[in-house]
N, C-alpha and C. Protein backbone atom coordinates (compact mmCIF):
# COMPACT_ATOMS: atom_id res chain seq x y z
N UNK A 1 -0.04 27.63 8.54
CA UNK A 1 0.71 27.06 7.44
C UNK A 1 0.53 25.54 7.40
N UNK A 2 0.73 24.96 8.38
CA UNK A 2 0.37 23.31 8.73
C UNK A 2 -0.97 23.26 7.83
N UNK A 3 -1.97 24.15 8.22
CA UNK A 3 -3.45 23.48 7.73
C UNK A 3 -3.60 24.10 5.96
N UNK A 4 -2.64 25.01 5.78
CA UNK A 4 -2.46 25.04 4.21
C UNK A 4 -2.16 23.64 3.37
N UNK A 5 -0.90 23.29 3.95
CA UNK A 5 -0.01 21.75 3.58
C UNK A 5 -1.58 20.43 3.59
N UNK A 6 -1.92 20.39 4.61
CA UNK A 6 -2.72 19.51 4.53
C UNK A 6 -3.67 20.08 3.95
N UNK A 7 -4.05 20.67 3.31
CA UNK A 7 -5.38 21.13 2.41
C UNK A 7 -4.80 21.27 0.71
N UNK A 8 -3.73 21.49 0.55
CA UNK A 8 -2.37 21.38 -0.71
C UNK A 8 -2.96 19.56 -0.72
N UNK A 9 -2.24 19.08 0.15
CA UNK A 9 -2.03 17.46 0.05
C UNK A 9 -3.36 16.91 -0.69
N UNK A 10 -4.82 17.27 0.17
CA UNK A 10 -5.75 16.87 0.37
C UNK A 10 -6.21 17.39 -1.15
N UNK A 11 -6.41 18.54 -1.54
CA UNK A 11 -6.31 18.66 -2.78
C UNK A 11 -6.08 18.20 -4.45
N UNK A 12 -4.45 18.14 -4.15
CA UNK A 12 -3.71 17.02 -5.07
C UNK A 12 -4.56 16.00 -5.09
N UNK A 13 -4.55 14.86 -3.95
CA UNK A 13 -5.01 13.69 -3.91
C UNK A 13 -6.58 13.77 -4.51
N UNK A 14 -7.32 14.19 -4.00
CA UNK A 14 -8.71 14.25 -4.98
C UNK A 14 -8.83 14.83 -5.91
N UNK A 15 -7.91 15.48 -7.10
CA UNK A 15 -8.10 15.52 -7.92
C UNK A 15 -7.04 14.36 -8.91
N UNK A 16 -6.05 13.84 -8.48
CA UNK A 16 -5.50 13.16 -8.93
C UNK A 16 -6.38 12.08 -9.21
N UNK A 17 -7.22 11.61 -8.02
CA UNK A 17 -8.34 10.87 -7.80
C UNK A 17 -9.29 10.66 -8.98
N UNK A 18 -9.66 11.88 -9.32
CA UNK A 18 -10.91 12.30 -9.93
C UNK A 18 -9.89 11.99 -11.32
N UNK A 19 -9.14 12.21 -11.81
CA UNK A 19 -8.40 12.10 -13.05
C UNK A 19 -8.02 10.35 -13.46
N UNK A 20 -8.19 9.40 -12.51
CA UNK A 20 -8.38 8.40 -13.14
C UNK A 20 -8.94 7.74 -14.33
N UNK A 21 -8.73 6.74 -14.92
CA UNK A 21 -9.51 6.52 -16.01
C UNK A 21 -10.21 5.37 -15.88
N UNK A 22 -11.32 5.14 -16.78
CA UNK A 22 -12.46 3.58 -16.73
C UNK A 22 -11.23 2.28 -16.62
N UNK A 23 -10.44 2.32 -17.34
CA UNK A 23 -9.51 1.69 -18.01
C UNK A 23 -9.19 0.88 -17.39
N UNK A 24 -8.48 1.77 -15.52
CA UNK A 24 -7.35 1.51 -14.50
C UNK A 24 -8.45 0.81 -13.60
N UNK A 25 -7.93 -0.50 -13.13
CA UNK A 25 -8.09 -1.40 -12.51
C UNK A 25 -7.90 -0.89 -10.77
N UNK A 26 -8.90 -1.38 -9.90
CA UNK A 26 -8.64 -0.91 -8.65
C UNK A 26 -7.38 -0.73 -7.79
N UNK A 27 -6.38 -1.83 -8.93
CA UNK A 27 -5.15 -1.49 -8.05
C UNK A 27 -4.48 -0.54 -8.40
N UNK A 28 -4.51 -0.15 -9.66
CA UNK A 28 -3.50 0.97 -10.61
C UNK A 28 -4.41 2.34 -9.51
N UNK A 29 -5.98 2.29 -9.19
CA UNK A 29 -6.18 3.82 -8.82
C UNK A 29 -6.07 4.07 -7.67
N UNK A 30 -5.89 3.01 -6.91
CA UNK A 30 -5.35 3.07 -5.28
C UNK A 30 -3.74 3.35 -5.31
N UNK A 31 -2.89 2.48 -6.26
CA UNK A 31 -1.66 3.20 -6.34
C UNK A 31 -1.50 4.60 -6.46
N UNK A 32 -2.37 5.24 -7.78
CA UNK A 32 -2.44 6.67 -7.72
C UNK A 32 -2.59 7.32 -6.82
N UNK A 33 -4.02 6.96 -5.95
CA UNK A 33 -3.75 8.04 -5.19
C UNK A 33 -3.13 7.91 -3.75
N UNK A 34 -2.25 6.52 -3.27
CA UNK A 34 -1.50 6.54 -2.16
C UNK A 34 -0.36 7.12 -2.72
N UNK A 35 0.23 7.08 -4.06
CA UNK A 35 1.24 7.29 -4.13
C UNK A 35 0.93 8.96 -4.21
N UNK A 36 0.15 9.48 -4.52
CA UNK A 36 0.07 11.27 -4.53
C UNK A 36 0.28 11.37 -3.07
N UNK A 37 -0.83 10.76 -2.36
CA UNK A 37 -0.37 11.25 -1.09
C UNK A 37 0.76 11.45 -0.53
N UNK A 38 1.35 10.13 -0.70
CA UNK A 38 3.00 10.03 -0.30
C UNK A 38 3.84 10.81 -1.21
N UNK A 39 3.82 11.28 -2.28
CA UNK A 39 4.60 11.85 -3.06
C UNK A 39 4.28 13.36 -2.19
N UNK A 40 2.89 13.82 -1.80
CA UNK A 40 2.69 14.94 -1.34
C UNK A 40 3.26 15.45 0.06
N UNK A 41 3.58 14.15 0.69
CA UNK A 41 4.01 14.27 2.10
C UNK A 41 5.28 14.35 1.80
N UNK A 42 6.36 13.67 1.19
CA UNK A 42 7.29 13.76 0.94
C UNK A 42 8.21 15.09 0.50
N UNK A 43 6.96 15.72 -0.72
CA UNK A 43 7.68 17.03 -1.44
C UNK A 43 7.33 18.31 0.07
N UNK A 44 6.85 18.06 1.05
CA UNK A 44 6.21 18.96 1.67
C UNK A 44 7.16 19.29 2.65
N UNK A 45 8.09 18.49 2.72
CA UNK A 45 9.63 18.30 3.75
C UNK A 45 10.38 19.27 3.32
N UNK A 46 10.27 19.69 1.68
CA UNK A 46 10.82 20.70 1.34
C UNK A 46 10.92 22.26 0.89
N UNK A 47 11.72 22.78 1.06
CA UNK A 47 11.16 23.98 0.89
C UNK A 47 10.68 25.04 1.93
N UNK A 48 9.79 26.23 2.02
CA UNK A 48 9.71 27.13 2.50
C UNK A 48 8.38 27.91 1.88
N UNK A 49 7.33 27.91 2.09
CA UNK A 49 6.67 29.29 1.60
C UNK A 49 5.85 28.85 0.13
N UNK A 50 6.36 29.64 -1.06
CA UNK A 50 5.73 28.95 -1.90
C UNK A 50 6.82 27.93 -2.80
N UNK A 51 8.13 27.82 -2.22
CA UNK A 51 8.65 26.56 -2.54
C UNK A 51 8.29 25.27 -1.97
N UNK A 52 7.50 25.57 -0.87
CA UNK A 52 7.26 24.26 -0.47
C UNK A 52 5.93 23.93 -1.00
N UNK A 53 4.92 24.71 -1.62
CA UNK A 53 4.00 24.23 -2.38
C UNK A 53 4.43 23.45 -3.67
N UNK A 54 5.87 23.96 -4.25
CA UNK A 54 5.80 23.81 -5.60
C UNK A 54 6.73 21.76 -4.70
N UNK A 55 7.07 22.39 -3.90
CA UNK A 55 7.55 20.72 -3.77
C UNK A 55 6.10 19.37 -3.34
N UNK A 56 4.84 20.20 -2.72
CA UNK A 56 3.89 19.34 -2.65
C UNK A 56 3.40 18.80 -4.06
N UNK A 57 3.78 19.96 -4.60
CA UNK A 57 2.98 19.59 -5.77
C UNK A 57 3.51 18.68 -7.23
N UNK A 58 4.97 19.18 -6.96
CA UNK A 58 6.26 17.69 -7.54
C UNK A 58 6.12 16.47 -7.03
N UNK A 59 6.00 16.55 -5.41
CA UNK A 59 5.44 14.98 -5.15
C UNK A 59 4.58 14.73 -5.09
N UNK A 60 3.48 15.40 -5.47
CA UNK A 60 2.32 14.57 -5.58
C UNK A 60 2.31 13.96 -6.58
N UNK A 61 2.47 14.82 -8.27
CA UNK A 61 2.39 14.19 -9.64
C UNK A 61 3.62 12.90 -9.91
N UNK A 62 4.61 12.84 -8.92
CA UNK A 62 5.93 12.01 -9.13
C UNK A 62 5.00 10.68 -8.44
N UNK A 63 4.41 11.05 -7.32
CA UNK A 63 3.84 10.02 -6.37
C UNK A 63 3.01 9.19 -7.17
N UNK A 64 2.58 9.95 -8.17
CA UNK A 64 0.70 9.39 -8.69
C UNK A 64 1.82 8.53 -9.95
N UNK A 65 2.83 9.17 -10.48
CA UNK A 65 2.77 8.51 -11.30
C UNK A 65 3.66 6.99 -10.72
N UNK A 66 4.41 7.39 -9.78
CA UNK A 66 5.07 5.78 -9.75
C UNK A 66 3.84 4.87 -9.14
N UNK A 67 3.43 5.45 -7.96
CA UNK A 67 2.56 4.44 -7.56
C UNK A 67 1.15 4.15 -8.19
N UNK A 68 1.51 4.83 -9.52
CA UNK A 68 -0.06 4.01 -11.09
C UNK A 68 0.90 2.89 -11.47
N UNK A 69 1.62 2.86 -11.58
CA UNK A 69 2.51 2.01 -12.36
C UNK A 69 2.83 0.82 -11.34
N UNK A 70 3.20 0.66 -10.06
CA UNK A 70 3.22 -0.05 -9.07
C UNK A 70 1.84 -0.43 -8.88
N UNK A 71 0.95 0.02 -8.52
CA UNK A 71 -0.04 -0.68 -8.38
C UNK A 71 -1.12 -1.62 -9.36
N UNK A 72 -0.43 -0.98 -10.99
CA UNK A 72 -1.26 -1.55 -11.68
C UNK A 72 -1.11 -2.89 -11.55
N UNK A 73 0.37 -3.53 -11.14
CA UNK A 73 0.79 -5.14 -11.55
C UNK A 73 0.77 -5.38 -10.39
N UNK A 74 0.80 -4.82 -8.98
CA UNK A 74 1.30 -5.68 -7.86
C UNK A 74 -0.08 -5.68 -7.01
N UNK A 75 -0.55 -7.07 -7.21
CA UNK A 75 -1.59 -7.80 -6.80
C UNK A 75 -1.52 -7.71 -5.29
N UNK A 76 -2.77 -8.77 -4.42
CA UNK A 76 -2.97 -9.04 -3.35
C UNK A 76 -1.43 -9.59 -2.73
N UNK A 77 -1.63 -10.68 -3.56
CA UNK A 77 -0.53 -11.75 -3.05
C UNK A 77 0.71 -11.24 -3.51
N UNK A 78 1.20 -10.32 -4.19
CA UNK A 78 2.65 -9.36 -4.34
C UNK A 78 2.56 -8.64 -2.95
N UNK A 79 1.57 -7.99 -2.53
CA UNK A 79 1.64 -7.26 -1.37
C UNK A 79 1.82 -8.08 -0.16
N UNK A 80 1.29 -9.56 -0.12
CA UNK A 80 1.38 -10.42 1.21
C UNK A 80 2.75 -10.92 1.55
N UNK A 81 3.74 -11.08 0.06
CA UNK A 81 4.80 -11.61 -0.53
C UNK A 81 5.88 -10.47 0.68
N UNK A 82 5.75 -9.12 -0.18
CA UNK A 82 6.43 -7.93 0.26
C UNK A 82 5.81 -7.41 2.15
N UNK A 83 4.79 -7.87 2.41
CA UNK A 83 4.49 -7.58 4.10
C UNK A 83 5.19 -8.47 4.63
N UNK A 84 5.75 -10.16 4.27
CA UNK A 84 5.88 -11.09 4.97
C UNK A 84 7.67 -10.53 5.03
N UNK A 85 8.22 -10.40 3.75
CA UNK A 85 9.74 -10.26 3.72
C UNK A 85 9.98 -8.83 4.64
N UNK A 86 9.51 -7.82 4.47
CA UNK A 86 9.24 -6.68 5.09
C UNK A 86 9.17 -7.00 6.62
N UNK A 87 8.57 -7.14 7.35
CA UNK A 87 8.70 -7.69 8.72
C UNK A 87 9.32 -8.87 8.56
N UNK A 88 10.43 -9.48 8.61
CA UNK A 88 10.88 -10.42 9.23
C UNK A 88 12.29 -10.29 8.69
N UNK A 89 12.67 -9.02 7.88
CA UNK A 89 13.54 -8.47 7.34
C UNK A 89 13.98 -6.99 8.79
N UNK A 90 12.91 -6.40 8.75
CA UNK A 90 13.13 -5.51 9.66
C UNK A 90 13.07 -5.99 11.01
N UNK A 91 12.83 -7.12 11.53
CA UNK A 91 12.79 -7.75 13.35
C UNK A 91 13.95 -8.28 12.92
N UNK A 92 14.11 -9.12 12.13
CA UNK A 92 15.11 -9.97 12.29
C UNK A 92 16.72 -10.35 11.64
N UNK A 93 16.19 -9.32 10.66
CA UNK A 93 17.39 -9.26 9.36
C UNK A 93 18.62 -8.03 9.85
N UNK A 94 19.93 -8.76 9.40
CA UNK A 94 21.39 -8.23 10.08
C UNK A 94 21.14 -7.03 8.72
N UNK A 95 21.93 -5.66 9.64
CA UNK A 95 21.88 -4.59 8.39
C UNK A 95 23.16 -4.53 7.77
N UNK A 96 22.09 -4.60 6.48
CA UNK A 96 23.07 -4.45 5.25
C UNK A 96 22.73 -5.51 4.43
N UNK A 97 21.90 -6.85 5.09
CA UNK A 97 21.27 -8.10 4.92
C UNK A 97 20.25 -7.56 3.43
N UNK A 98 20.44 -8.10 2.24
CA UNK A 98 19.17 -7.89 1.44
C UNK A 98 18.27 -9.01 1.87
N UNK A 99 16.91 -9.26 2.13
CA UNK A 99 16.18 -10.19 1.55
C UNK A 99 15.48 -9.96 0.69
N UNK A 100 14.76 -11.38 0.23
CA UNK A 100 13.94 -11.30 -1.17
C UNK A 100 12.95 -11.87 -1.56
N UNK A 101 11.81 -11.15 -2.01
CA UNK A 101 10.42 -12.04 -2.39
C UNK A 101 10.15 -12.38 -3.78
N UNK A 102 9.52 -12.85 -4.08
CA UNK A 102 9.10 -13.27 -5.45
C UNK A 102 7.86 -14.00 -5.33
N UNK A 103 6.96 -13.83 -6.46
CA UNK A 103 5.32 -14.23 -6.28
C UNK A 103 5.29 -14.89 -7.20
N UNK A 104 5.61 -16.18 -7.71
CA UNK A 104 5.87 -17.32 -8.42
C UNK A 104 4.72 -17.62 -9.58
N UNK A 105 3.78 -17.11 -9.30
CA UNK A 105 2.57 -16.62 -10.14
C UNK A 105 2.11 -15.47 -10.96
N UNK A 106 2.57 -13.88 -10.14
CA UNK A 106 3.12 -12.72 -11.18
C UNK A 106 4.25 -12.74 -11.87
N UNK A 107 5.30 -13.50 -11.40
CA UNK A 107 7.15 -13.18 -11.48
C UNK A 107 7.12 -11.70 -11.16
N UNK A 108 6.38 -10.67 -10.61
CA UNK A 108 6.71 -9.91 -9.51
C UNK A 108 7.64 -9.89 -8.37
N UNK A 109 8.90 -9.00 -8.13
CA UNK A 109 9.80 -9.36 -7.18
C UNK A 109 9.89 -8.50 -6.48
N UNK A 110 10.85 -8.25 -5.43
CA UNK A 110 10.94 -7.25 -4.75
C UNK A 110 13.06 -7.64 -3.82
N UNK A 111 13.33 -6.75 -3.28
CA UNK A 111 14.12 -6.54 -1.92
C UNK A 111 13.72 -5.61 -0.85
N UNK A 112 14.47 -5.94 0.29
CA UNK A 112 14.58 -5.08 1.30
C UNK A 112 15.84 -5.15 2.10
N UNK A 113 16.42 -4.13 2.34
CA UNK A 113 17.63 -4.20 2.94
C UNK A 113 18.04 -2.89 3.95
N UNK A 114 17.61 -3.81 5.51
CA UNK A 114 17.25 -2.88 6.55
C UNK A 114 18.95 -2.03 7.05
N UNK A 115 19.11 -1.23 7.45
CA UNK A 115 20.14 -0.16 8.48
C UNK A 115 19.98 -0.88 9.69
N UNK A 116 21.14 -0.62 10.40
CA UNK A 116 21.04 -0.45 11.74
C UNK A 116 20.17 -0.07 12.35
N UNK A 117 19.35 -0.78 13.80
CA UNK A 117 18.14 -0.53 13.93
C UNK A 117 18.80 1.00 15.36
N UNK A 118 17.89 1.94 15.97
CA UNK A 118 18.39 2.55 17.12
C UNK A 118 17.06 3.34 17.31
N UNK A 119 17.40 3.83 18.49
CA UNK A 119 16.23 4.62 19.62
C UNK A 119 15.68 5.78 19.46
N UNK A 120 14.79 6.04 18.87
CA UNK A 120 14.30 7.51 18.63
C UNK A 120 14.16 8.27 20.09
N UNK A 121 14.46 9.45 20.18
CA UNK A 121 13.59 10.43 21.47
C UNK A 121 12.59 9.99 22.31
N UNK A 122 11.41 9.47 21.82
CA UNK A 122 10.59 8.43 22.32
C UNK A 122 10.76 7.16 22.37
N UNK A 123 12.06 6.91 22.40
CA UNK A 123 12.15 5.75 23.25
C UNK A 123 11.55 4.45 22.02
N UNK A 124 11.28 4.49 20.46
CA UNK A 124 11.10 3.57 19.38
C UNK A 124 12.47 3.08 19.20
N UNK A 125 11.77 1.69 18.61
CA UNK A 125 13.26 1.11 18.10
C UNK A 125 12.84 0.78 16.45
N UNK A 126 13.81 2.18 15.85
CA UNK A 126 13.44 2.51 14.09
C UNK A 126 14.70 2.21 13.41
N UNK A 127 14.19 1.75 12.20
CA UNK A 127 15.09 1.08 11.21
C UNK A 127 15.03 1.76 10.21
N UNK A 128 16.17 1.97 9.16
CA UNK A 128 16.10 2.62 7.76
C UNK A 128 16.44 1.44 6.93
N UNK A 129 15.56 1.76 6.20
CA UNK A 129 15.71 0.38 5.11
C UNK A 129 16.34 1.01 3.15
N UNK A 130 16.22 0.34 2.70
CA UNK A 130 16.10 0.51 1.20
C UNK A 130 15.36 -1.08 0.75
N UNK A 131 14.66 -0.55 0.28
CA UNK A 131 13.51 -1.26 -0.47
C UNK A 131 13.27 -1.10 -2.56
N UNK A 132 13.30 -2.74 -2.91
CA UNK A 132 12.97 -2.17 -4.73
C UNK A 132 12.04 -3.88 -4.97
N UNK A 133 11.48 -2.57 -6.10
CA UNK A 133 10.22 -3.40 -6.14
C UNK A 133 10.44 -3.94 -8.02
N UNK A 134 10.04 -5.02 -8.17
CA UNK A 134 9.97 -4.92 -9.97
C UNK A 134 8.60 -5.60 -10.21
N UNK A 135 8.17 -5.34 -10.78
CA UNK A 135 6.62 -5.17 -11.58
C UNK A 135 7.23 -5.36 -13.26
N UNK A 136 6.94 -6.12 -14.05
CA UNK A 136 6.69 -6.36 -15.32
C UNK A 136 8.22 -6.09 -15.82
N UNK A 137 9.84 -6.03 -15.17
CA UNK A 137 10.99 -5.78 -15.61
C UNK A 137 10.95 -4.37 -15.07
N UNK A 138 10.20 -3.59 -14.86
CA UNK A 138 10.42 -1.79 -14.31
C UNK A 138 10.77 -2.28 -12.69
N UNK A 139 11.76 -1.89 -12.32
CA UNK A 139 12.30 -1.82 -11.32
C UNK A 139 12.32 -0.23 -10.68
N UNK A 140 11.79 -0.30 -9.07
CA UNK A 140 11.55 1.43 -8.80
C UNK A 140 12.36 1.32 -7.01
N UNK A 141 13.33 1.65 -6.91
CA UNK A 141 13.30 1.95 -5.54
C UNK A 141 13.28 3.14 -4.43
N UNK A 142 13.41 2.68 -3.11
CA UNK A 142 12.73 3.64 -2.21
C UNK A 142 13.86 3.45 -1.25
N UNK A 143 13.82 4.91 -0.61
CA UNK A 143 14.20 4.29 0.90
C UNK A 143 13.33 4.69 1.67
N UNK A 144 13.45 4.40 2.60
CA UNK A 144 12.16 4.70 4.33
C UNK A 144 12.56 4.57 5.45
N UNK A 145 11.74 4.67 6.69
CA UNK A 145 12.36 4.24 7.67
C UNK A 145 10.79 3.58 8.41
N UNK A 146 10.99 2.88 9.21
CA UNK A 146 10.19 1.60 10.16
C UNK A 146 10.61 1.89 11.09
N UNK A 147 9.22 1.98 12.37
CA UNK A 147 9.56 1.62 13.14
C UNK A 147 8.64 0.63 13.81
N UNK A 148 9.36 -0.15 15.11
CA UNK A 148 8.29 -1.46 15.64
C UNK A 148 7.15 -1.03 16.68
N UNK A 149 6.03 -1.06 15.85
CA UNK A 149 5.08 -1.11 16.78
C UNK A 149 5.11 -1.66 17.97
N UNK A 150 4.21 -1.18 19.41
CA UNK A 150 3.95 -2.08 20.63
C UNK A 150 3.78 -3.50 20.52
N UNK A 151 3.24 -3.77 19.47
CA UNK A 151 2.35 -5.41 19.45
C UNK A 151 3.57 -5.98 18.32
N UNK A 152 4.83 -5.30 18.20
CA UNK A 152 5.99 -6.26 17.58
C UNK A 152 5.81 -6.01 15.77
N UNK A 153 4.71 -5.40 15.12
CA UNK A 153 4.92 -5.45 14.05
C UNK A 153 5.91 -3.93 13.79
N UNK A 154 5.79 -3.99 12.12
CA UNK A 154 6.63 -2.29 11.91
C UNK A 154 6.28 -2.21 10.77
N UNK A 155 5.75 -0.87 11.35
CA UNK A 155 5.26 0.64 10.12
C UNK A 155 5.88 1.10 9.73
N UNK A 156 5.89 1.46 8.25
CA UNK A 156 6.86 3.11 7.85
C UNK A 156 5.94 4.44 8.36
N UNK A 157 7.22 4.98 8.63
CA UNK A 157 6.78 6.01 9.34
C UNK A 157 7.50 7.00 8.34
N UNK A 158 7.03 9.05 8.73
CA UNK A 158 7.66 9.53 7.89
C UNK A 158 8.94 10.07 8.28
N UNK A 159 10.23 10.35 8.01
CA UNK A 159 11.33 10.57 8.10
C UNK A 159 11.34 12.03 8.49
């Protein structure tokens, strides 16, 4: 069943892929298809059998479409903006703390506003955040969870 899910996922994503248009700019088709992926990993949490296909397959098309729309406007420097607030929000920021970026050149913005950080089973020290992003006035948010890498930075990881 595991190697169904990942062949579902793997699926979605290359054809979501393949459904791009001339149009979409490298960032709009990398949004697409990280966000299928993640939309695919996400819907795959749910469900059972062939409900949990029909949930890969809700997050994949939910995935592709927010993250076309996120990626079309949020540039290099939106993403350096949102990595810098993002780590130094999650090492260092009190929970419940929003911080905030802004790219003074898109007017692209963002928050992040980390949880209480605590100890996974293995011994990680993981944070739940809520995170929102605005691109062109569309505002989209998320929640996630981070945890700190060996070498001090932090990944989202999946929940």
């Amino acid at each position: 069943m595991k190697m169904l899910k990942l062949l579902a996922v793997a699926l979605a994503a290359t054809l979501l892929a393949a459904c791009t248009t001339p149009d979409q700019g490298p960032k709009q088709s990398a949004g697409t298809l990280l966000g299928a992926i993640g939309g695919a990993v996400a819907g795959a949490q749910f469900g059972k059998g062939k409900g949990q296909l029909v949930g890969v397959a809700a997050g994949t098309l939910l995935g592709a479409l927010v993250g076309s729309e996120v990626g079309k406007s949020l540039d290099r420097a939106d993403r350096a903006y949102l990595e810098r607030t993002s780590q130094q929000s999650l090492e260092y920021g009190r929970s419940g703390s929003t911080s905030t970026w802004r790219n003074p050149d898109s007017g692209n913005y963002g928050t992040i506003t980390p949880q209480p950080a605590y100890r996974t089973a293995d011994n990680r020290v993981c944070r739940e955040y809520t995170q929102t992003i605005t691109v062109g006035g569309q505002t989209e948010t998320a929640v996630g969870k981070a945890c700190r890498n060996p070498d001090g930075t932090w990944r989202i990881v999946k929940n």
